[in-house]
Protein backbone atom coordinates (compact mmCIF):
# COMPACT_ATOMS: atom_id res chain seq x y z
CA UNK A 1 22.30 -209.16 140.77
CA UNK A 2 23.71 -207.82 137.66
CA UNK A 3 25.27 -209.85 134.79
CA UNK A 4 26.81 -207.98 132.23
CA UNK A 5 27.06 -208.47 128.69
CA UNK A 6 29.76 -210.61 128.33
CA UNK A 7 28.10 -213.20 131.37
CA UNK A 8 30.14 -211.54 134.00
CA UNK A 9 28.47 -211.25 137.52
CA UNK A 10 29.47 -208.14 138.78
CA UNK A 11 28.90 -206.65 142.61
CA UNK A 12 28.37 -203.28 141.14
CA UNK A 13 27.56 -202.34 137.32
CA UNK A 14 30.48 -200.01 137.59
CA UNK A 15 32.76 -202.73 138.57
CA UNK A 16 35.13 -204.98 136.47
CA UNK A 17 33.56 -208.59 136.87
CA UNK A 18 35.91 -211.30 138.57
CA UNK A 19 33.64 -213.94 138.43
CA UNK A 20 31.68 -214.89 134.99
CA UNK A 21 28.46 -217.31 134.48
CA UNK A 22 30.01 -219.15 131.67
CA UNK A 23 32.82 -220.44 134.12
CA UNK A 24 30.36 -222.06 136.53
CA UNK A 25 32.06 -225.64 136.47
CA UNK A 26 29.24 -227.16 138.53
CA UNK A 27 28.80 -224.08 140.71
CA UNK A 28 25.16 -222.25 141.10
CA UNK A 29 24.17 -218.63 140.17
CA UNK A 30 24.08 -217.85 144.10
CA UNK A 31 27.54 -219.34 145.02
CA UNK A 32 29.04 -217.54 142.40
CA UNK A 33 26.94 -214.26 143.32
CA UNK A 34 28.46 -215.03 146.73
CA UNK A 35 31.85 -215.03 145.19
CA UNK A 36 31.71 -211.95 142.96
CA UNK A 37 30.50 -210.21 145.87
CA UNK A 38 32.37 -210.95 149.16
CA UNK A 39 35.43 -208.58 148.53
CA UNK A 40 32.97 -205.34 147.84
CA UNK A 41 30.50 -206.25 150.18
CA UNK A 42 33.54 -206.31 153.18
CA UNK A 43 35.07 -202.78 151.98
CA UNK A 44 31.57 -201.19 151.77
CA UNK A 45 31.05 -202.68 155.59
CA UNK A 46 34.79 -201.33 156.55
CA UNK A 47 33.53 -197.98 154.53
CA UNK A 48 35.88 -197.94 151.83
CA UNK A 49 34.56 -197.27 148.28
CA UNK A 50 35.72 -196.91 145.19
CA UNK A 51 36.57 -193.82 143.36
CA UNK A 52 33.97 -194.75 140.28
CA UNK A 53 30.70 -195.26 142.60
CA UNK A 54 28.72 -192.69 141.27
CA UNK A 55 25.70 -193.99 144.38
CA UNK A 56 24.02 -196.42 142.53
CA UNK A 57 22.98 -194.33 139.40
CA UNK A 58 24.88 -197.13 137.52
CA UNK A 59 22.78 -198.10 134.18
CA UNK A 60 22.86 -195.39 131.92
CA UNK A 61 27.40 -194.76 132.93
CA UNK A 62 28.09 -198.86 132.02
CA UNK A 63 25.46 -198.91 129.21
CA UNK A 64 27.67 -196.03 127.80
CA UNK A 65 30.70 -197.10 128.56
CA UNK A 66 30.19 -200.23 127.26
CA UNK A 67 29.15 -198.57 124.12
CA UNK A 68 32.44 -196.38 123.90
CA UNK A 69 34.46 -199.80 124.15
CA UNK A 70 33.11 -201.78 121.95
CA UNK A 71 31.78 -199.72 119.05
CA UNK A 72 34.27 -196.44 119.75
CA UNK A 73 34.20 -195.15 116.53
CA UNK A 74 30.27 -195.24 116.14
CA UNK A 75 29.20 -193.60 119.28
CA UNK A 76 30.53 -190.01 117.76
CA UNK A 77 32.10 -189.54 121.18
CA UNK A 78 35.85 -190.29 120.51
């Protein structure tokens, strides 16, 4: 499972998140796993994937990324 920093639940770290933990209006941590994960988890199946899976090497590209987003003037890369 991966949460990101902002409490969304997403299917891959390299992923927008649809689904976040502070919305869980009664719902549990697996159902809304379940949710997050069901359209990803059907293209992988039908072998479709995305143009930013970089095969599951995915900490150190969001970690940056993140970085770049929030703080973009600090990171000395823009």
């Amino acid at each position: 499972m991966d949460i990101a920093y902002d409490g969304g639940i997403q299917p891959c770290g390299l992923t927008r998140a649809s689904v976040n933990i502070r919305d869980r209006q009664g719902r549990g941590l697996l159902e809304m796993w379940q949710e997050a994960t069901t359209a990803i988890k059907d293209d992988i199946a039908n072998r479709r994937y995305y143009e930013f899976c970089n095969a599951c090497c995915h900490k150190f590209s969001r970690n940056m990324l993140a970085s770049i987003m929030k703080y973009p003037g600090k990171t000395g890369l823009l």
